[in-house]
C-alpha atoms as a PDB file:
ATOM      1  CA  UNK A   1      38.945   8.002   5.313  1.00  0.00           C
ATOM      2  CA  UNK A   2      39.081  10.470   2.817  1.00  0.00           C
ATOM      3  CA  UNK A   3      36.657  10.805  -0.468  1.00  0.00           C
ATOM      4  CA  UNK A   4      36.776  14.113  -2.282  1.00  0.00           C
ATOM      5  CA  UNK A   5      33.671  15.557  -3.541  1.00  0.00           C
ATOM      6  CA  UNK A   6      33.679  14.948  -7.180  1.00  0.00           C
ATOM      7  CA  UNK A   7      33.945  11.151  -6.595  1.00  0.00           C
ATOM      8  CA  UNK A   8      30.922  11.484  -4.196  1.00  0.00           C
ATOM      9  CA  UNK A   9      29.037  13.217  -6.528  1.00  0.00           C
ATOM     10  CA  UNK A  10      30.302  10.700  -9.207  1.00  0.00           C
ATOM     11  CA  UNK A  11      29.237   7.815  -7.285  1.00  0.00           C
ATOM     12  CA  UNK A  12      25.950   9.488  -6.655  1.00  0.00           C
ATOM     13  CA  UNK A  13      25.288   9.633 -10.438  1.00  0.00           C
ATOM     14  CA  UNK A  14      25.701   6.597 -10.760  1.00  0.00           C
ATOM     15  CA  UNK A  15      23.275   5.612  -8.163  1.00  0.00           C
ATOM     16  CA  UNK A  16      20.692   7.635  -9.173  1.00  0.00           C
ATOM     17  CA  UNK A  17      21.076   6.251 -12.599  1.00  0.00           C
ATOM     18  CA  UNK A  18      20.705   2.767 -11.301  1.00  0.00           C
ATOM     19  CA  UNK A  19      17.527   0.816 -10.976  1.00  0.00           C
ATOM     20  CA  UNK A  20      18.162   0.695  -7.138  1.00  0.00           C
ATOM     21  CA  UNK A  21      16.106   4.254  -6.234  1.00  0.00           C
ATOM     22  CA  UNK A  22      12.816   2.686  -7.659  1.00  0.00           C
ATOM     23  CA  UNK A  23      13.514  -0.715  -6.258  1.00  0.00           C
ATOM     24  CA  UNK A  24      13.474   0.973  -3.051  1.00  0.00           C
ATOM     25  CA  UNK A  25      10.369   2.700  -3.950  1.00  0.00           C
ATOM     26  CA  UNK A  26       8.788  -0.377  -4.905  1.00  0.00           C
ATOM     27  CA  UNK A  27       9.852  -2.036  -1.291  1.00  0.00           C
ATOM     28  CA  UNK A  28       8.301   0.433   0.462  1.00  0.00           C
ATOM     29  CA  UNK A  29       5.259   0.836  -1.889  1.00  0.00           C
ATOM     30  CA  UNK A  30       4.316  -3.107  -0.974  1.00  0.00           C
ATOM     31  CA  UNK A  31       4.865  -2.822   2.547  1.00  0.00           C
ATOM     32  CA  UNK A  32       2.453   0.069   2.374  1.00  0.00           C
ATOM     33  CA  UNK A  33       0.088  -1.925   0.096  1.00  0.00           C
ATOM     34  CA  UNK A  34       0.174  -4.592   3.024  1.00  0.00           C
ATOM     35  CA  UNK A  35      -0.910  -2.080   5.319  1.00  0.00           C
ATOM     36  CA  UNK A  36      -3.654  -0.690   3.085  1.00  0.00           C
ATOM     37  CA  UNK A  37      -4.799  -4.230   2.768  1.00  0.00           C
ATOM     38  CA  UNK A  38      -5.005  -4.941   6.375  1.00  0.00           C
ATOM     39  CA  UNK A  39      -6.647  -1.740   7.062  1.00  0.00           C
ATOM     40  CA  UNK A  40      -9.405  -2.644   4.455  1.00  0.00           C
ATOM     41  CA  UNK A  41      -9.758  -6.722   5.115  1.00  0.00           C
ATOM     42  CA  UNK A  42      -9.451  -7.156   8.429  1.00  0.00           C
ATOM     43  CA  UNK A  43     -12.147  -9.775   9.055  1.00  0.00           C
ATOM     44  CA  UNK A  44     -11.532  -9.034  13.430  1.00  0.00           C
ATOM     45  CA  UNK A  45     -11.139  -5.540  13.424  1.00  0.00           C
ATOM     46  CA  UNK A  46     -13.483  -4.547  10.648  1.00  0.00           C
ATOM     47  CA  UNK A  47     -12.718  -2.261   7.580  1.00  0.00           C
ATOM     48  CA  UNK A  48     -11.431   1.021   8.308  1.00  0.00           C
ATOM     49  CA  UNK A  49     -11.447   3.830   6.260  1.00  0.00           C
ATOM     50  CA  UNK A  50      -8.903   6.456   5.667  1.00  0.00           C
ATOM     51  CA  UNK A  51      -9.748   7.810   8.912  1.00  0.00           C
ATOM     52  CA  UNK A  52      -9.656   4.550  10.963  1.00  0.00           C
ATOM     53  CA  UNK A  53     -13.299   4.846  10.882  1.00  0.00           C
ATOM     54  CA  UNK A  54     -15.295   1.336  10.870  1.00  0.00           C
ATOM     55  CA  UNK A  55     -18.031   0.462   8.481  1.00  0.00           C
ATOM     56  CA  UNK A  56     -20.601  -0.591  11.088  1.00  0.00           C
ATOM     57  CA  UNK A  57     -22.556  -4.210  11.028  1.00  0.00           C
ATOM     58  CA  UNK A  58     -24.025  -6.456   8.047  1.00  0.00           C
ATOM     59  CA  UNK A  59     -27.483  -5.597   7.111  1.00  0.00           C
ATOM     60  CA  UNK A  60     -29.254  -8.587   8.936  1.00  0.00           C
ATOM     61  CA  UNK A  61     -30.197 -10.059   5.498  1.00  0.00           C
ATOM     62  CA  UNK A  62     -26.567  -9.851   4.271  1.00  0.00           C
ATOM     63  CA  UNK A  63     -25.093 -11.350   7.185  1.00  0.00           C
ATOM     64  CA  UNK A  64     -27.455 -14.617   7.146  1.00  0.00           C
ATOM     65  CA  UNK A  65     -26.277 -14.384   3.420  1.00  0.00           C
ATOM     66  CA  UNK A  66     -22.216 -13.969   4.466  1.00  0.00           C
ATOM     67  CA  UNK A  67     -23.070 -16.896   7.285  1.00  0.00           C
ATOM     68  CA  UNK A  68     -24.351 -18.965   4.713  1.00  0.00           C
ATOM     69  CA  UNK A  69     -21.361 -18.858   2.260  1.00  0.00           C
ATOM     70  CA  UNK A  70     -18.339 -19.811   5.668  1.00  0.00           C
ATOM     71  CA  UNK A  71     -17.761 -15.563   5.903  1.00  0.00           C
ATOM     72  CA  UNK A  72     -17.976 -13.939   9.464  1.00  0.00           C
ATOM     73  CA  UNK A  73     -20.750 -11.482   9.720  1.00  0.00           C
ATOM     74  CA  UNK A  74     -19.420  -9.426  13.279  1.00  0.00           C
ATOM     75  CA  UNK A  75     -17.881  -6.656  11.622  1.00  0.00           C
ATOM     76  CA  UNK A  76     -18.270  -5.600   8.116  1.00  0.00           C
ATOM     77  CA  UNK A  77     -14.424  -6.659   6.478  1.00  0.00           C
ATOM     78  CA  UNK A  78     -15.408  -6.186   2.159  1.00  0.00           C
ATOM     79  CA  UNK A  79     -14.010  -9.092   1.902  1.00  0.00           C
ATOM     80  CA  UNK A  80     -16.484 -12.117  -0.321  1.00  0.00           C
ATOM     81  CA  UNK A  81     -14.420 -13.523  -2.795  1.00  0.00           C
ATOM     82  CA  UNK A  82     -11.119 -11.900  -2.295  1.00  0.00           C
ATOM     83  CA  UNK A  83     -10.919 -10.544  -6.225  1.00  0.00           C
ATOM     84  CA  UNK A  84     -10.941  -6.853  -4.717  1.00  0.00           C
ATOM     85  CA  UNK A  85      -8.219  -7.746  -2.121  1.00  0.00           C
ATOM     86  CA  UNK A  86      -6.461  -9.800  -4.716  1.00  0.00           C
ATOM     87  CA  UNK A  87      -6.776  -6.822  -7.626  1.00  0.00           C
ATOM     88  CA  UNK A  88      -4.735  -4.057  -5.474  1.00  0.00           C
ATOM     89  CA  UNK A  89      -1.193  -4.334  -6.770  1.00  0.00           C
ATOM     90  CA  UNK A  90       1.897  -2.314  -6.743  1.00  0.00           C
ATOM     91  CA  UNK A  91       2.238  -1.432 -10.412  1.00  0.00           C
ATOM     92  CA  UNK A  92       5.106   0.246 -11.965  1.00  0.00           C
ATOM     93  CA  UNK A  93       5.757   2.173 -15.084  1.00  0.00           C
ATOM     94  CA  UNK A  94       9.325   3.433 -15.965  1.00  0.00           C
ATOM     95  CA  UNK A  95       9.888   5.267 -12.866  1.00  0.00           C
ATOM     96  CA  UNK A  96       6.282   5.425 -11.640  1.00  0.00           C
ATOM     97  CA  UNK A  97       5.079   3.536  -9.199  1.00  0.00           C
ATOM     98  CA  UNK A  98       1.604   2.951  -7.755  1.00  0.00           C
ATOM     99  CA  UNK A  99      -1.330   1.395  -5.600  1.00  0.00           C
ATOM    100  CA  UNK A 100      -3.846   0.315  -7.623  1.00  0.00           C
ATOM    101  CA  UNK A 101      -7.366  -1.208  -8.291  1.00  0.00           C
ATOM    102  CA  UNK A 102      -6.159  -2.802 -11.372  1.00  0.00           C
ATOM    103  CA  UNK A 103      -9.175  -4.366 -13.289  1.00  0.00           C
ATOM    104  CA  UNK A 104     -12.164  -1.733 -14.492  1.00  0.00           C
ATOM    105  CA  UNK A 105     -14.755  -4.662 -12.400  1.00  0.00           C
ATOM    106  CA  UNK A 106     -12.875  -4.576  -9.389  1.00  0.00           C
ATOM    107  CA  UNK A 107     -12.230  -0.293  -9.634  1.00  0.00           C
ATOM    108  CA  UNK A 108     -16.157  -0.244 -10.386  1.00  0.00           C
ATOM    109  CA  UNK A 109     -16.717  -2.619  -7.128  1.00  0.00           C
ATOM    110  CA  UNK A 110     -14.486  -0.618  -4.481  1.00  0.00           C
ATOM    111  CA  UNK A 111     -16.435   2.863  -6.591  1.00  0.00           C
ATOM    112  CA  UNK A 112     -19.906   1.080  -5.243  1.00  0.00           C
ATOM    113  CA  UNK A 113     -18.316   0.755  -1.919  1.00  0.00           C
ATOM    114  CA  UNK A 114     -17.134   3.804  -1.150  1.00  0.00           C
ATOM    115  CA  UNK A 115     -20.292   5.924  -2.267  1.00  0.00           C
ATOM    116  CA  UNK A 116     -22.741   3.010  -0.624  1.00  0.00           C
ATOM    117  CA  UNK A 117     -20.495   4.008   2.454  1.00  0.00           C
ATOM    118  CA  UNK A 118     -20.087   7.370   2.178  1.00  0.00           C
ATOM    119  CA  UNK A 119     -16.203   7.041   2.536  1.00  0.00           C
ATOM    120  CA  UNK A 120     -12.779   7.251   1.206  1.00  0.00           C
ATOM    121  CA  UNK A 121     -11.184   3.592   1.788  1.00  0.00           C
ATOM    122  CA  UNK A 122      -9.325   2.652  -0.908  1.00  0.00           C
ATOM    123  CA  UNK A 123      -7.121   5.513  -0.884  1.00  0.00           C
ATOM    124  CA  UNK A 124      -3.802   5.716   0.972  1.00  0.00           C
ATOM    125  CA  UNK A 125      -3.690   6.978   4.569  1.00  0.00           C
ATOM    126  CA  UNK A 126      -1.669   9.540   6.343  1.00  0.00           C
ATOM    127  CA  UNK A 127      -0.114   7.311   8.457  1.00  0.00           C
ATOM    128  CA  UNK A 128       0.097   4.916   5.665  1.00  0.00           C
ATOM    129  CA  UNK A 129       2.437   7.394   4.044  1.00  0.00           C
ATOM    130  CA  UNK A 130       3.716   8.002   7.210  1.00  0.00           C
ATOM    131  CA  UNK A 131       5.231   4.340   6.751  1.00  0.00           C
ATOM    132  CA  UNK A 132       5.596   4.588   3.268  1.00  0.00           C
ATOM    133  CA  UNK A 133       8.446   7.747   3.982  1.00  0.00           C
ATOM    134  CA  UNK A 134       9.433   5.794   6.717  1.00  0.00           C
ATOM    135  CA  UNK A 135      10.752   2.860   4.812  1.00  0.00           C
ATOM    136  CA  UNK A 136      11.838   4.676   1.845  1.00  0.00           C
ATOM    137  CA  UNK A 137      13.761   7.129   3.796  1.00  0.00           C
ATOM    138  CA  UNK A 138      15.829   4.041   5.711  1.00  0.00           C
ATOM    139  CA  UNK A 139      16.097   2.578   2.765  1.00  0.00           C
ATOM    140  CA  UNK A 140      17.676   5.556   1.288  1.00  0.00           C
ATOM    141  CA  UNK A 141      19.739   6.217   3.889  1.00  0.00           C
ATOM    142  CA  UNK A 142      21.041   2.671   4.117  1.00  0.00           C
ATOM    143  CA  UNK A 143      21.964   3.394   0.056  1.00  0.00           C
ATOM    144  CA  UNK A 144      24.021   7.205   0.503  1.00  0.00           C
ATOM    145  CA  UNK A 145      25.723   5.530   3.799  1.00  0.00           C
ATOM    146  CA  UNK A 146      26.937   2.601   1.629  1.00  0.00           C
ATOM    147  CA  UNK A 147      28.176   5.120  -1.156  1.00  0.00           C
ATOM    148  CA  UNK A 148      29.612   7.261   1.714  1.00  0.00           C
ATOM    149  CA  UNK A 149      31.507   4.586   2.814  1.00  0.00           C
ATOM    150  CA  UNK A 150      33.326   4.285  -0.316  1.00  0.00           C
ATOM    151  CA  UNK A 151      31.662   1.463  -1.762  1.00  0.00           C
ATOM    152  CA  UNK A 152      30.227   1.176  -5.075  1.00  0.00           C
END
């Protein structure tokens, strides 16, 4: 097969023009967000924080008061209600796109947390970006091979 440059390069344009570069990004921006949110809510494992450090055990007082609303009190997993789990979205703007805390109560709440802890959860991880690359870049690749190909 033979494609000469300028047609590559054409076809490229194109591409990059297309909404298909931040779909991608937006693909691999929720599977991160799913990670994120596992790493934070995990109600077996216990919250981790951008470190993989745990958050320790429930205050005895606030674990009889977890118990008594149905919410396990082993590990300590931030998760009550599930407004703060619910509130982290993938949010995009033109070509930005975004984790984030959405609503000013629930970027307050996860504020609270993270100074009553003395930790940085809420923000992405390295391998989390790790991931995030990861996907993107097969993603990516899967898009150039395509155009590569000849197909467009």
């Amino acid at each position: 097969m033979k494609l000469e440059i300028t047609e590559i390069l054409k076809r490229l344009k194109k591409y990059g023009e297309s909404t298909t570069p931040v779909d991608n990004i937006v693909v691999a921006m929720n599977q991160t967000r799913g990670m994120v949110l596992n790493r934070i809510f995990n109600s077996e494992r216990g919250t981790k924080d951008v470190n993989g450090a745990g958050l320790g055990k429930y205050s005895n007082a606030y674990a009889k008061y977890r118990q008594s609303k149905g919410r396990q009190t082993n590990v300590i997993d931030l998760e009550f209600t599930g407004s703060l789990r619910r509130d982290i979205k993938v949010v995009q703007s033109d070509n930005k796109v975004a984790i984030a805390i959405v609503s000013n109560t629930e970027r307050l709440k996860s504020s609270y947390l993270e100074k009553n802890f003395r930790k940085d959860i809420f923000s992405v991880s390295v391998d989390e970006r790790k991931e995030f690359n990861r996907v993107l870049s097969k993603l990516f690749a899967e898009d150039i091979n395509f155009i590569l190909e000849g197909e467009s």
